[in-house]
N, C-alpha and C. Protein backbone atom coordinates (compact mmCIF):
# COMPACT_ATOMS: atom_id res chain seq x y z
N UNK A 1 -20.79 30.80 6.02
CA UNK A 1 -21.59 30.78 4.79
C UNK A 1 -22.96 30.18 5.08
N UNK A 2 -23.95 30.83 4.54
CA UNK A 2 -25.51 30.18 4.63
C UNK A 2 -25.61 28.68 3.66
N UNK A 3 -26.60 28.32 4.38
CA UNK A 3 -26.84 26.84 3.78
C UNK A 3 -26.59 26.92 2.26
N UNK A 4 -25.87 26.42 1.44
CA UNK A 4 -25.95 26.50 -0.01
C UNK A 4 -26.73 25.95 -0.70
N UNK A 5 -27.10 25.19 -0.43
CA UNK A 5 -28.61 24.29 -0.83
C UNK A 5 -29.31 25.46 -1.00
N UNK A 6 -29.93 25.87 0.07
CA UNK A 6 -31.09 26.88 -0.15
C UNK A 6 -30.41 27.97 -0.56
N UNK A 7 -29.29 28.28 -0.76
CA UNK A 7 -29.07 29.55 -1.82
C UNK A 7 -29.52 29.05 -3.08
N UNK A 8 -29.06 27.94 -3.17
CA UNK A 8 -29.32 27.54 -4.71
C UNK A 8 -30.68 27.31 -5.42
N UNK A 9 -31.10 27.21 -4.07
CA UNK A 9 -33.05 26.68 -4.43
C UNK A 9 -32.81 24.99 -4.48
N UNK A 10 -31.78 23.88 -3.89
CA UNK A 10 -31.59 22.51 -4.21
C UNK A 10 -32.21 22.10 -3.00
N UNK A 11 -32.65 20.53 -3.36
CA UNK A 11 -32.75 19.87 -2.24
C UNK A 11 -31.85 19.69 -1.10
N UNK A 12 -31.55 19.39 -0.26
CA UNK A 12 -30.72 19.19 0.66
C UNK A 12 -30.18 17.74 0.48
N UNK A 13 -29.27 16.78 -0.69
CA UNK A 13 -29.55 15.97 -0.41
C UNK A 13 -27.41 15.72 -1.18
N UNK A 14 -27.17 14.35 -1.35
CA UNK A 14 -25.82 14.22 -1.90
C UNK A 14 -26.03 13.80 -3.31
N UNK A 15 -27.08 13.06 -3.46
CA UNK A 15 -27.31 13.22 -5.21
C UNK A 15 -27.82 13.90 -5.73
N UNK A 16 -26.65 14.73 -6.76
CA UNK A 16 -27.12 15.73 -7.22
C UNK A 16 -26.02 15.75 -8.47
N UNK A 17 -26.68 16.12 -9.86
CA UNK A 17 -26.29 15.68 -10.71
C UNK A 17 -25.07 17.16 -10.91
N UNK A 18 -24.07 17.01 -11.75
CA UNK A 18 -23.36 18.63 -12.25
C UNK A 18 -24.36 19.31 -12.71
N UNK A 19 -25.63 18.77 -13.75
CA UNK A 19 -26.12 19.10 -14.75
C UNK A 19 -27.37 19.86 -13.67
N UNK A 20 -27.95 19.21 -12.81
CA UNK A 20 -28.77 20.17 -11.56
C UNK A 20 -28.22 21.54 -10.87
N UNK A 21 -26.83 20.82 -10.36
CA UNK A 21 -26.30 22.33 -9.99
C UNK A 21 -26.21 23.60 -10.48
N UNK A 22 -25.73 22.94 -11.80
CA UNK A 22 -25.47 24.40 -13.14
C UNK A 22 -26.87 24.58 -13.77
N UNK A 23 -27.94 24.13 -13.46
CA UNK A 23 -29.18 24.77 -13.64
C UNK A 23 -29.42 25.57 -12.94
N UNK A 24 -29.39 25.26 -11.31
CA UNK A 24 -29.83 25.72 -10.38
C UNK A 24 -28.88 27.13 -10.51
N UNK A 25 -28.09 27.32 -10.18
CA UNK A 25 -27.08 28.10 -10.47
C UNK A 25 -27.40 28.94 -11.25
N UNK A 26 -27.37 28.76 -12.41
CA UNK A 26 -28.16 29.79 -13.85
C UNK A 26 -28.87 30.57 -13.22
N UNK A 27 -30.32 29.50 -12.74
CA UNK A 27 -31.65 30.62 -12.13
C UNK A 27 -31.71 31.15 -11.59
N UNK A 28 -30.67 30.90 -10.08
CA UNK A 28 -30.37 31.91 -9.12
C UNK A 28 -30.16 33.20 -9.76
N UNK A 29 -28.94 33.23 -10.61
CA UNK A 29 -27.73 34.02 -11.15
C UNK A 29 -28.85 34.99 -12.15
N UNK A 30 -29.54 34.49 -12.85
CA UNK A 30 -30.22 34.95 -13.83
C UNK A 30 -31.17 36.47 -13.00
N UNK A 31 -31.76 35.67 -11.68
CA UNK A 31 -32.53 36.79 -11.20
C UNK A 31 -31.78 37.84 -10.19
N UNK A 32 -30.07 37.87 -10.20
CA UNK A 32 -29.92 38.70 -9.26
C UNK A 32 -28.89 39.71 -10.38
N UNK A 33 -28.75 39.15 -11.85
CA UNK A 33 -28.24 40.99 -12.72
C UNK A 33 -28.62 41.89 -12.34
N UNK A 34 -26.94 42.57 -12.19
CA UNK A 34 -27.48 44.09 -11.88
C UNK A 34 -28.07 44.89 -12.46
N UNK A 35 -28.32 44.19 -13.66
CA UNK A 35 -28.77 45.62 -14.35
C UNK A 35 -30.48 46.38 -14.43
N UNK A 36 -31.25 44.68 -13.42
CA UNK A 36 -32.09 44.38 -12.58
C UNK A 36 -32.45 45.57 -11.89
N UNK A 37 -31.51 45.80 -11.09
CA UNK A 37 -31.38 46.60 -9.72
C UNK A 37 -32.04 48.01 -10.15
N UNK A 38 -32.82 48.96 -9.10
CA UNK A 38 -33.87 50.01 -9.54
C UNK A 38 -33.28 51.28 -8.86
N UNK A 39 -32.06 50.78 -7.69
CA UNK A 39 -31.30 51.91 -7.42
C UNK A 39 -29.91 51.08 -7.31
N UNK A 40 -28.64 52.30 -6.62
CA UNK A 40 -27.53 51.35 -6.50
C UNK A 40 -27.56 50.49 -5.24
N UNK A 41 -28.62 50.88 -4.37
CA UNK A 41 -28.69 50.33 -3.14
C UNK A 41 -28.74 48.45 -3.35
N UNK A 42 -29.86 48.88 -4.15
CA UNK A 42 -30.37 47.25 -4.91
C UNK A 42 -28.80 46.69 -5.68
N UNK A 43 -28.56 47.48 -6.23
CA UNK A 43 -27.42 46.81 -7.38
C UNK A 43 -26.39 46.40 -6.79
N UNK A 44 -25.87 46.61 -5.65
CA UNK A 44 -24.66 46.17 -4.79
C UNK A 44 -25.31 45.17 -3.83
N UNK A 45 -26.69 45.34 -3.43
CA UNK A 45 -26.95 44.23 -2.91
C UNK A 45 -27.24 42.75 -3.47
N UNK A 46 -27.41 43.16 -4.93
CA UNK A 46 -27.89 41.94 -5.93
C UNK A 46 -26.16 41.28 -6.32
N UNK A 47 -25.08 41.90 -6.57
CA UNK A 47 -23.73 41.86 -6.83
C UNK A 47 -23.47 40.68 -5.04
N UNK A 48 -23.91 41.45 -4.30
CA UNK A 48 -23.35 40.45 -2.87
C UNK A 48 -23.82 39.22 -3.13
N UNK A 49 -25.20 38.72 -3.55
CA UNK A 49 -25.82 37.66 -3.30
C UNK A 49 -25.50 37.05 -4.84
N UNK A 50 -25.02 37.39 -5.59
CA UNK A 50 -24.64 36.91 -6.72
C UNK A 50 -23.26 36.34 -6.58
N UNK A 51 -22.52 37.11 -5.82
CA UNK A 51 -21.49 36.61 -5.12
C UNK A 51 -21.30 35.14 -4.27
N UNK A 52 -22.68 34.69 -3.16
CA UNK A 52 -22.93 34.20 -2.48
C UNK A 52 -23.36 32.73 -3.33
N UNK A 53 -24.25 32.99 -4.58
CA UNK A 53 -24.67 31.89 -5.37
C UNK A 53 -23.58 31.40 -5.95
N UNK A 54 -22.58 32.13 -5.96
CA UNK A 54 -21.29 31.64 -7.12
C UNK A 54 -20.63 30.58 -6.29
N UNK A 55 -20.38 30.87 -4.74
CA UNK A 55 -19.65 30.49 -3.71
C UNK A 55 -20.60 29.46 -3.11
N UNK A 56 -21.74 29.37 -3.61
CA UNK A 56 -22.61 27.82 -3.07
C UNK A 56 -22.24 27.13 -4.29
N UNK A 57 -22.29 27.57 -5.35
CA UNK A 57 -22.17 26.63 -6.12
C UNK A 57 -20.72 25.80 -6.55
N UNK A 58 -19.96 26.65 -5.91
CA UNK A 58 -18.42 25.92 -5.70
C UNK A 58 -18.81 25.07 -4.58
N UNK A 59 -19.04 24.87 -3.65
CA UNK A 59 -19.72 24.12 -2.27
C UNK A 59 -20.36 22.93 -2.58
N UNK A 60 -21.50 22.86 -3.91
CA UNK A 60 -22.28 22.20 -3.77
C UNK A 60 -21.94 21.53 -4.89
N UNK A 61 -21.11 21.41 -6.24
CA UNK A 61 -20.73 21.07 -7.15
C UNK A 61 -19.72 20.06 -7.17
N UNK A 62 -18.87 20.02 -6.34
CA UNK A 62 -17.64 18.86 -5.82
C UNK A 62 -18.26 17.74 -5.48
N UNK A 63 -18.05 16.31 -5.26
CA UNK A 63 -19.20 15.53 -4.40
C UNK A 63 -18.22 15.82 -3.02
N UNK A 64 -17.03 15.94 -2.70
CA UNK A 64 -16.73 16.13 -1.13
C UNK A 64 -17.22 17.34 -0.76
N UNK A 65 -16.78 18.57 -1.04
CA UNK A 65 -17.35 19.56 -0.46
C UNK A 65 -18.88 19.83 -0.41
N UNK A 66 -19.83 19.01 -1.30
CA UNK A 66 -20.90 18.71 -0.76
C UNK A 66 -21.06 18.19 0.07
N UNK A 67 -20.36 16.67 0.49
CA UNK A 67 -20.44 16.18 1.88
C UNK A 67 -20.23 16.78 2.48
N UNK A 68 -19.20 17.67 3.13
CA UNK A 68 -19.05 18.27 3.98
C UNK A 68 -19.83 19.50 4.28
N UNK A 69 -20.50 20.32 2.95
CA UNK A 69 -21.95 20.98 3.61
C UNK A 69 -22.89 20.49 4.46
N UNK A 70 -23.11 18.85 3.90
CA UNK A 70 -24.13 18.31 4.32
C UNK A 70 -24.07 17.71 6.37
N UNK A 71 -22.81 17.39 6.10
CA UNK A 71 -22.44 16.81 7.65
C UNK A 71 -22.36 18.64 8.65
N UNK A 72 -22.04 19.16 7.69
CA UNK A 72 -22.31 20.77 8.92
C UNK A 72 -23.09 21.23 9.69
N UNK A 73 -24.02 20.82 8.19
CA UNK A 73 -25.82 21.30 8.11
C UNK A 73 -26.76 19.99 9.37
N UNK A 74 -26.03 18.99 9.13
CA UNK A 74 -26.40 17.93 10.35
C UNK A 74 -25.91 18.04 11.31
N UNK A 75 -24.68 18.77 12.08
CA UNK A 75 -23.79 19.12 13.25
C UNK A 75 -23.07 17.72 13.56
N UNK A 76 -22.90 17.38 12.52
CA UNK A 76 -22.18 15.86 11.93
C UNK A 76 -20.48 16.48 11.67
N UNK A 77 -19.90 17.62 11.95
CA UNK A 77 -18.77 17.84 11.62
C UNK A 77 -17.54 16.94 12.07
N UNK A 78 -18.16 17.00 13.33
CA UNK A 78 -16.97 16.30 14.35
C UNK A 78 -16.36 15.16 13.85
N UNK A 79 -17.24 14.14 13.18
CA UNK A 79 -16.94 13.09 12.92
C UNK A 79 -16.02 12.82 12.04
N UNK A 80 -15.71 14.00 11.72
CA UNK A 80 -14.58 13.70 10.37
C UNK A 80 -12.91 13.52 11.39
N UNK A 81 -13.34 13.95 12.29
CA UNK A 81 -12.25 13.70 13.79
C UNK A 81 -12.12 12.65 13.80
N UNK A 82 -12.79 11.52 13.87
CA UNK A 82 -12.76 10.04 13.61
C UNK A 82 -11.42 9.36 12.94
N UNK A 83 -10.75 8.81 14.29
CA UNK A 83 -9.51 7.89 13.62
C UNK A 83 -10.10 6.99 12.60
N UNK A 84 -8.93 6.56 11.69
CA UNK A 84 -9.22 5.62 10.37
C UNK A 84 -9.24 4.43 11.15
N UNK A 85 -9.91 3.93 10.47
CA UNK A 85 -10.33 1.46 10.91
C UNK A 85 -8.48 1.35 10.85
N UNK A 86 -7.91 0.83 11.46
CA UNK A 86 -6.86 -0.11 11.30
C UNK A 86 -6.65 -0.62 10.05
N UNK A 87 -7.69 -1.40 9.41
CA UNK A 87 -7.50 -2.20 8.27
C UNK A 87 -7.39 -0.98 7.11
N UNK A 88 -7.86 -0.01 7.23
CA UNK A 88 -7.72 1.13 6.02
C UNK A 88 -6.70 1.86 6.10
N UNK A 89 -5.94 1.98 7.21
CA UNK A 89 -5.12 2.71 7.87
C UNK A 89 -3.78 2.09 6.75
N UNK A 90 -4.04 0.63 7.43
CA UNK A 90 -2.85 -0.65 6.92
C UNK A 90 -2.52 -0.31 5.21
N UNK A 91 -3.98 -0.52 4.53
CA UNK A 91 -3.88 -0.10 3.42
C UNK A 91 -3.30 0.91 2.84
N UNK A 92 -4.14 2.07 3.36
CA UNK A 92 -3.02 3.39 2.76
C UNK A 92 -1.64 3.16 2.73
N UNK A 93 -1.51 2.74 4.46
CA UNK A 93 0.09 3.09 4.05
C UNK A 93 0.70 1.89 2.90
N UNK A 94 0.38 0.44 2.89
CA UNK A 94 0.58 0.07 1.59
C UNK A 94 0.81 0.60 0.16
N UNK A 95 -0.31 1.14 -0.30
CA UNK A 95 -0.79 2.15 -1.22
C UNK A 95 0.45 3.17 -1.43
N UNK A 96 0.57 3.38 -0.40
CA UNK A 96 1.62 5.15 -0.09
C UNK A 96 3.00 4.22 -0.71
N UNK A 97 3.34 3.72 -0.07
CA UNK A 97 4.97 2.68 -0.54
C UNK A 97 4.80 2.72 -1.90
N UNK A 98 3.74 1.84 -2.01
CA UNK A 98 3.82 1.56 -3.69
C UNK A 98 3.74 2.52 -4.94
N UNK A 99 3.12 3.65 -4.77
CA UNK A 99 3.25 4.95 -5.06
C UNK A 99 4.67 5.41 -5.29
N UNK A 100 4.96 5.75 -3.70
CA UNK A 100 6.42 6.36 -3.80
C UNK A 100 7.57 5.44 -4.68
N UNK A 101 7.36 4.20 -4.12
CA UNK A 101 8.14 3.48 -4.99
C UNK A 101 8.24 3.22 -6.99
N UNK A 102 7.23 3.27 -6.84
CA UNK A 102 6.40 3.82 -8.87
C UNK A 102 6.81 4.81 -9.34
N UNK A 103 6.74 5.95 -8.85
CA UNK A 103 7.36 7.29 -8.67
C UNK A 103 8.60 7.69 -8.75
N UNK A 104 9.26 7.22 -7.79
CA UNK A 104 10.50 7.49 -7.40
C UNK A 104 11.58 6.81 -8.55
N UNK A 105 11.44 5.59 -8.92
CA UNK A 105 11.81 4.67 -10.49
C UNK A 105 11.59 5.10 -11.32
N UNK A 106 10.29 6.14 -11.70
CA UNK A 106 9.68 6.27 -12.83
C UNK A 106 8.90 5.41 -13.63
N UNK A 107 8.69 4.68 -12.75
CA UNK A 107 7.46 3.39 -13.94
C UNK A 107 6.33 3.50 -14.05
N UNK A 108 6.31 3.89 -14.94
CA UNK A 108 4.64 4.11 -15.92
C UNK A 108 3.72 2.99 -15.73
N UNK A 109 3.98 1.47 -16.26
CA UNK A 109 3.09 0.88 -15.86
C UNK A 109 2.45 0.71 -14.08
N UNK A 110 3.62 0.69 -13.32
CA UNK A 110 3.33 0.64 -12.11
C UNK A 110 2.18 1.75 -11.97
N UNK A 111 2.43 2.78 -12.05
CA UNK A 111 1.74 3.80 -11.74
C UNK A 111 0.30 3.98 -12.12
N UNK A 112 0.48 3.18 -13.85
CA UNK A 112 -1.28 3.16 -14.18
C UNK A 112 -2.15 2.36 -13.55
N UNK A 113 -1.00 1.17 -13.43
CA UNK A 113 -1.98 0.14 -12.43
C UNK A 113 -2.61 0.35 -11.22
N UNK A 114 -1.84 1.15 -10.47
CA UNK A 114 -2.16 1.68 -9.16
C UNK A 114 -3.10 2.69 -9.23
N UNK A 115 -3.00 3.53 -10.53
CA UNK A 115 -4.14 4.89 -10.69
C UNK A 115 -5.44 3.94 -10.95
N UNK A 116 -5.31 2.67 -11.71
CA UNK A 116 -7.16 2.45 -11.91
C UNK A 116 -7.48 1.58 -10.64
N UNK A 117 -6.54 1.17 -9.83
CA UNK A 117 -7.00 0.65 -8.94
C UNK A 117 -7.60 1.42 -7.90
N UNK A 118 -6.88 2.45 -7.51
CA UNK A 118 -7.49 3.26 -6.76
C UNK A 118 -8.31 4.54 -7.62
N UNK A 119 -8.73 4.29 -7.89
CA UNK A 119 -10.04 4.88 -8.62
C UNK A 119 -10.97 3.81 -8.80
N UNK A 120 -11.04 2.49 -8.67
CA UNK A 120 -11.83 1.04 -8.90
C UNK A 120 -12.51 1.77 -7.03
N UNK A 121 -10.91 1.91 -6.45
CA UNK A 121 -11.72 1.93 -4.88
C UNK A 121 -12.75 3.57 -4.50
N UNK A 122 -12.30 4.25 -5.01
CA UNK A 122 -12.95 5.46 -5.77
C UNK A 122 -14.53 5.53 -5.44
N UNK A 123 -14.70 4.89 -6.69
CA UNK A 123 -15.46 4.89 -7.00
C UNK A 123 -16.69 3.43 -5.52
N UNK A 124 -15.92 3.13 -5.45
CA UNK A 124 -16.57 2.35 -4.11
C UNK A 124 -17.00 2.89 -3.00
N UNK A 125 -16.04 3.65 -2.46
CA UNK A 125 -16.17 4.63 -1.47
C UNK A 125 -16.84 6.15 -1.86
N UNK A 126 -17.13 6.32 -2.79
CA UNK A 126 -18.53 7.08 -3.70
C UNK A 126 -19.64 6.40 -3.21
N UNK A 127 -19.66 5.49 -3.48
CA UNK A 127 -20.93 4.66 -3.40
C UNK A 127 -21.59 4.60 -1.70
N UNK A 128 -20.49 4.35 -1.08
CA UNK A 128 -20.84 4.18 -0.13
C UNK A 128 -20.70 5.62 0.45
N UNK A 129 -20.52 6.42 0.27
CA UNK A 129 -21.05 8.13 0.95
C UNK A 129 -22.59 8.22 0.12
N UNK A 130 -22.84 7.82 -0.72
CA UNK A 130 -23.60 8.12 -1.06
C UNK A 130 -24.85 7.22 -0.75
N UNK A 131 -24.87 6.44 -0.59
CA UNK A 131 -25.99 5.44 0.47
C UNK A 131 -25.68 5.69 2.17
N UNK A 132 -24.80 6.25 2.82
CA UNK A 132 -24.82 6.77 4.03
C UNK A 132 -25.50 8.13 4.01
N UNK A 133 -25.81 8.64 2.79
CA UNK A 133 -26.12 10.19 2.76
C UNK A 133 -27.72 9.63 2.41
N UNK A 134 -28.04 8.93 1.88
CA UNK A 134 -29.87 8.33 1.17
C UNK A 134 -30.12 7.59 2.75
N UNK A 135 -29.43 6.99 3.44
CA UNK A 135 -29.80 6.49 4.96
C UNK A 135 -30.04 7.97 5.70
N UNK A 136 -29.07 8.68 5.93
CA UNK A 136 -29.32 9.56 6.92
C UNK A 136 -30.57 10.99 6.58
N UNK A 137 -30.38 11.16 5.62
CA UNK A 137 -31.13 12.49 5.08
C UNK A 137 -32.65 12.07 5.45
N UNK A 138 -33.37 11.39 4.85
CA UNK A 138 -34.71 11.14 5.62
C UNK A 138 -35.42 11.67 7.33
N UNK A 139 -33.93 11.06 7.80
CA UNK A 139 -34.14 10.54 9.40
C UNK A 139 -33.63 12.44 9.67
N UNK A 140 -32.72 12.55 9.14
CA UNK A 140 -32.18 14.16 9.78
C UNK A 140 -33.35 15.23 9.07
N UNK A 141 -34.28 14.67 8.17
CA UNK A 141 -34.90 16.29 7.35
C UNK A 141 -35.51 16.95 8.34
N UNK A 142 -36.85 16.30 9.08
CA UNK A 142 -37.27 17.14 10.38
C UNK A 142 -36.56 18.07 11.15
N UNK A 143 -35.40 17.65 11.11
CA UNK A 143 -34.42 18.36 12.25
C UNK A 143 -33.58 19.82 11.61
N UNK A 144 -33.11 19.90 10.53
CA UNK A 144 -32.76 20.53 9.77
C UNK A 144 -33.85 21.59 9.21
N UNK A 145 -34.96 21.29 9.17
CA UNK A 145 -35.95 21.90 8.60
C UNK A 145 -36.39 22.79 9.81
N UNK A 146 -36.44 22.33 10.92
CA UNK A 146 -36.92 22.82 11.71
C UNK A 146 -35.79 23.98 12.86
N UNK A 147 -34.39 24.17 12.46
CA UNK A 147 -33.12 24.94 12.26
C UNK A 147 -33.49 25.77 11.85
N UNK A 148 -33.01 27.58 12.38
CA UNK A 148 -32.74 28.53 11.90
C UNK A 148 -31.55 28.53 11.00
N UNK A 149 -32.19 29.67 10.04
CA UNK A 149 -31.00 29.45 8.87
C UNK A 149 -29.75 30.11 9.52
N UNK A 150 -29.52 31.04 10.63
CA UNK A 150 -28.17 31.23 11.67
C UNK A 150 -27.65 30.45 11.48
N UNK A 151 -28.55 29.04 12.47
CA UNK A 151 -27.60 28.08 13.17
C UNK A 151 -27.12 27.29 11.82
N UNK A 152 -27.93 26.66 10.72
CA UNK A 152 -27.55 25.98 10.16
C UNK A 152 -25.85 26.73 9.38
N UNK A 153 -25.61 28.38 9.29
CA UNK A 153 -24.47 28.76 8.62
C UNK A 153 -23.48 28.74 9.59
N UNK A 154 -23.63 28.07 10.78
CA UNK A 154 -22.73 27.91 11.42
C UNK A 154 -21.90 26.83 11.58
N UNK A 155 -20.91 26.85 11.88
CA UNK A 155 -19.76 25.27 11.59
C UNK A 155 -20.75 24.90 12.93
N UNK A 156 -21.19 23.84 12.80
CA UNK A 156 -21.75 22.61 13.35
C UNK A 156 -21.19 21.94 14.25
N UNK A 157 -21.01 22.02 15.52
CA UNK A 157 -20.66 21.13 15.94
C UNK A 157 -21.24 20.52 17.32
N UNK A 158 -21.20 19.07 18.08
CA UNK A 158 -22.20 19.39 19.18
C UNK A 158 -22.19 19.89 20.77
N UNK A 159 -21.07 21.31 20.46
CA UNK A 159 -21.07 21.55 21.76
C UNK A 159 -22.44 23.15 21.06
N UNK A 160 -21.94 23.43 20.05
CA UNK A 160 -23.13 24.60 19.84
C UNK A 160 -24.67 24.36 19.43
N UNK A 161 -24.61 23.33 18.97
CA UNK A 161 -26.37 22.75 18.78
C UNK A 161 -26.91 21.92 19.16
N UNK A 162 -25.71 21.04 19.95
CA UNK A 162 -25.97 19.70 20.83
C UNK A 162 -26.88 18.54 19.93
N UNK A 163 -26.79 18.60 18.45
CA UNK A 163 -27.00 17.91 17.37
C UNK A 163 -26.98 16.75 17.78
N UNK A 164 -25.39 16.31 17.68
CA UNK A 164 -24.89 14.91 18.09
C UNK A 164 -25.26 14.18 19.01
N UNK A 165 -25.28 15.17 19.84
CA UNK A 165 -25.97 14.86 21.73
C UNK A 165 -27.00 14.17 21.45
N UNK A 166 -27.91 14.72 20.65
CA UNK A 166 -29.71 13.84 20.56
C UNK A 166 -29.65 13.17 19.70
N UNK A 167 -29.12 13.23 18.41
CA UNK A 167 -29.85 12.55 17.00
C UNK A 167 -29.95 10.83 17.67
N UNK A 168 -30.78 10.28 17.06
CA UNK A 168 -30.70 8.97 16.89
C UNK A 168 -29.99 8.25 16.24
N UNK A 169 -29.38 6.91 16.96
CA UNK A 169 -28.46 5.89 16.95
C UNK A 169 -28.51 5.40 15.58
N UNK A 170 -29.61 5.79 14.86
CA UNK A 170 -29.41 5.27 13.05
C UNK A 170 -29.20 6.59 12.70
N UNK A 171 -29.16 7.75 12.71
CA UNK A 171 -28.77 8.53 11.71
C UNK A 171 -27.33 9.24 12.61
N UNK A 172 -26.84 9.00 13.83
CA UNK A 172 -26.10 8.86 14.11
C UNK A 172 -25.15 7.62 13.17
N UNK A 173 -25.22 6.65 13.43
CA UNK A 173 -24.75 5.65 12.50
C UNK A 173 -24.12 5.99 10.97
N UNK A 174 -25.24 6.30 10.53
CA UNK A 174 -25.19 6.96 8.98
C UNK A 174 -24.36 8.12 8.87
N UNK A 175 -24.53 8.90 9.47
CA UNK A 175 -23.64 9.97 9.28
C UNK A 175 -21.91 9.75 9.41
N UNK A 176 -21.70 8.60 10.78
CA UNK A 176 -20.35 8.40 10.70
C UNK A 176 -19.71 7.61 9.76
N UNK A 177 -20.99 6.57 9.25
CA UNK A 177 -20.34 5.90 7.87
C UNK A 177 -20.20 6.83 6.86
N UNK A 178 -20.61 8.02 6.64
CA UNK A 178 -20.83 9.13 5.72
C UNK A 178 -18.93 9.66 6.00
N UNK A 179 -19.08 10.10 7.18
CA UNK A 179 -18.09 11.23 7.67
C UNK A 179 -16.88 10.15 7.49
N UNK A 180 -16.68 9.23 7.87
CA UNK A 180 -15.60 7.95 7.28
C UNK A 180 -15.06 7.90 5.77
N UNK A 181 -16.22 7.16 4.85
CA UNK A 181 -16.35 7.36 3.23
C UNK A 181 -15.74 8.74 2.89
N UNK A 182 -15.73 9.80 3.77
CA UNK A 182 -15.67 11.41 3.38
C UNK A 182 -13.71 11.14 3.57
N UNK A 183 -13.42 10.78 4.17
CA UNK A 183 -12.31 11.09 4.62
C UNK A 183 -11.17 9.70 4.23
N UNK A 184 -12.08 8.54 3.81
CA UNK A 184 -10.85 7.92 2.80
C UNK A 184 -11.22 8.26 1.56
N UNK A 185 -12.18 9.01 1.28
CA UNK A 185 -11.86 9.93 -0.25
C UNK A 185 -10.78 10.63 -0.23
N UNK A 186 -11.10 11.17 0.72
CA UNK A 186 -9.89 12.60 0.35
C UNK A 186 -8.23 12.00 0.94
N UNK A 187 -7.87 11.02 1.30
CA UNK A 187 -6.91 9.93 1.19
C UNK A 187 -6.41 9.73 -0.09
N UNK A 188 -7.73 9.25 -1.01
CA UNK A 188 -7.51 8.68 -2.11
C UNK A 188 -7.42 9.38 -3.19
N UNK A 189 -7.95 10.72 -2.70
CA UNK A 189 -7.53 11.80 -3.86
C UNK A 189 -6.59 12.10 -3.92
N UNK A 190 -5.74 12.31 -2.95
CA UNK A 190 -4.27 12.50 -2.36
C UNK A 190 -3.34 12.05 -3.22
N UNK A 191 -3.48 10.49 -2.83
CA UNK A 191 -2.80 9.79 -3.47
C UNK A 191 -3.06 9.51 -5.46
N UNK A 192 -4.08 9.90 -6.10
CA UNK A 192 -4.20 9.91 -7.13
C UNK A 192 -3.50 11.25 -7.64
N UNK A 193 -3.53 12.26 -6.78
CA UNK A 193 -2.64 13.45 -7.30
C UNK A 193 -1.53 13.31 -7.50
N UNK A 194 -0.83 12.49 -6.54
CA UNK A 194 0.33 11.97 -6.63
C UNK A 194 0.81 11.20 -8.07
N UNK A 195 0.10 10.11 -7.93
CA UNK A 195 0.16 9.62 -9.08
C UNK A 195 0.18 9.96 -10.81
N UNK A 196 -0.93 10.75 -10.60
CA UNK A 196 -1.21 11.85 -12.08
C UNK A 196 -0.16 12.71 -11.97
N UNK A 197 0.60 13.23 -11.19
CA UNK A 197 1.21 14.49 -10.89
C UNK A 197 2.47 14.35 -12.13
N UNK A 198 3.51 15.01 -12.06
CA UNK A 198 4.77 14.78 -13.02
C UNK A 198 5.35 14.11 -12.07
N UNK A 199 6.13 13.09 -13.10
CA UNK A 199 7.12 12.43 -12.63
C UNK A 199 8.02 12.77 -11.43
């Protein structure tokens, strides 16, 4: 898939409101009706790329699957390869017991307690993808900007763009605190599905 950002006409960046996307989105969408189109040649080609805006904007609308555009688009993929810290590791599986155990009894309070807690952490680990993404984006725009739009629709990684190989030791940095935050989200979503799920 091509950069979705620039399908959309968005900045390249992780803050980005719902209310931006589904603008952006609209305008795209607005100028590629078929009914636009002056032959069918045009009209199936306006239908593809209307297609393409629909499918960035699923991409770019999530805050994870935005991260993960964004770490692509940086050849930052790898990092999601990154074993968990020990101490987070410890936690989950804590977390996981207490869950199953809430669950498995059926106790409601247990379970709410544990749902706002981990959504308290949620929302923490939001925070912090999202100040690893305001650190790195600055330091990576040159580099990205200066990417064919090919390479950038390509899964990223640094044996094909040798990204990783060069970037610098701060937006190197940033990105793995990014690609980290990315991946005890989706931990913690896990486990909130669980939780919300039926008894």
């Amino acid at each position: 898939m091509e950069d979705p950002f620039r399908i959309l006409g968005l900045p390249r960046q992780f803050d980005l409101t719902p209310a931006e996307v589904t603008a952006a989105h609209l305008r795209a969408v607005s100028r590629l009706h078929p009914d636009r189109a002056t032959d069918e040649v045009q009209r199936v080609q306006m239908v593809q790329e209307a297609a393409a805006v629909g499918a960035a904007k699923q991409r770019v609308a999530h805050d994870l699957t935005r991260a993960e555009e964004l770490l692509k688009l940086l050849g930052a993929r790898s990092f999601l390869s990154a074993p968990l810290a020990p101490q987070y590791l410890l936690e989950t599986m804590e977390w996981r017991d207490a869950i199953e155990d809430a669950c498995s009894h059926g106790d409601g309070t247990a379970r709410a307690e544990l749902t706002v807690r981990i959504r308290q952490r949620r929302t923490e680990e939001l925070a912090t993808l999202a100040g690893a993404f305001r650190t790195a984006m600055p330091l990576a725009e040159p580099e990205i900007s200066e990417r064919p739009l090919s390479q950038s629709a390509t899964p990223a990684t640094p044996d094909i763009h040798g990204t990783s190989a060069v970037m610098s030791s701060d937006l190197r940095t940033a990105l793995q605190d990014a690609a980290a935050a990315l991946v005890r989200l989706r931990y913690l979503d896990r486990m909130l599905d669980r939780l919300t799920g039926d008894p």
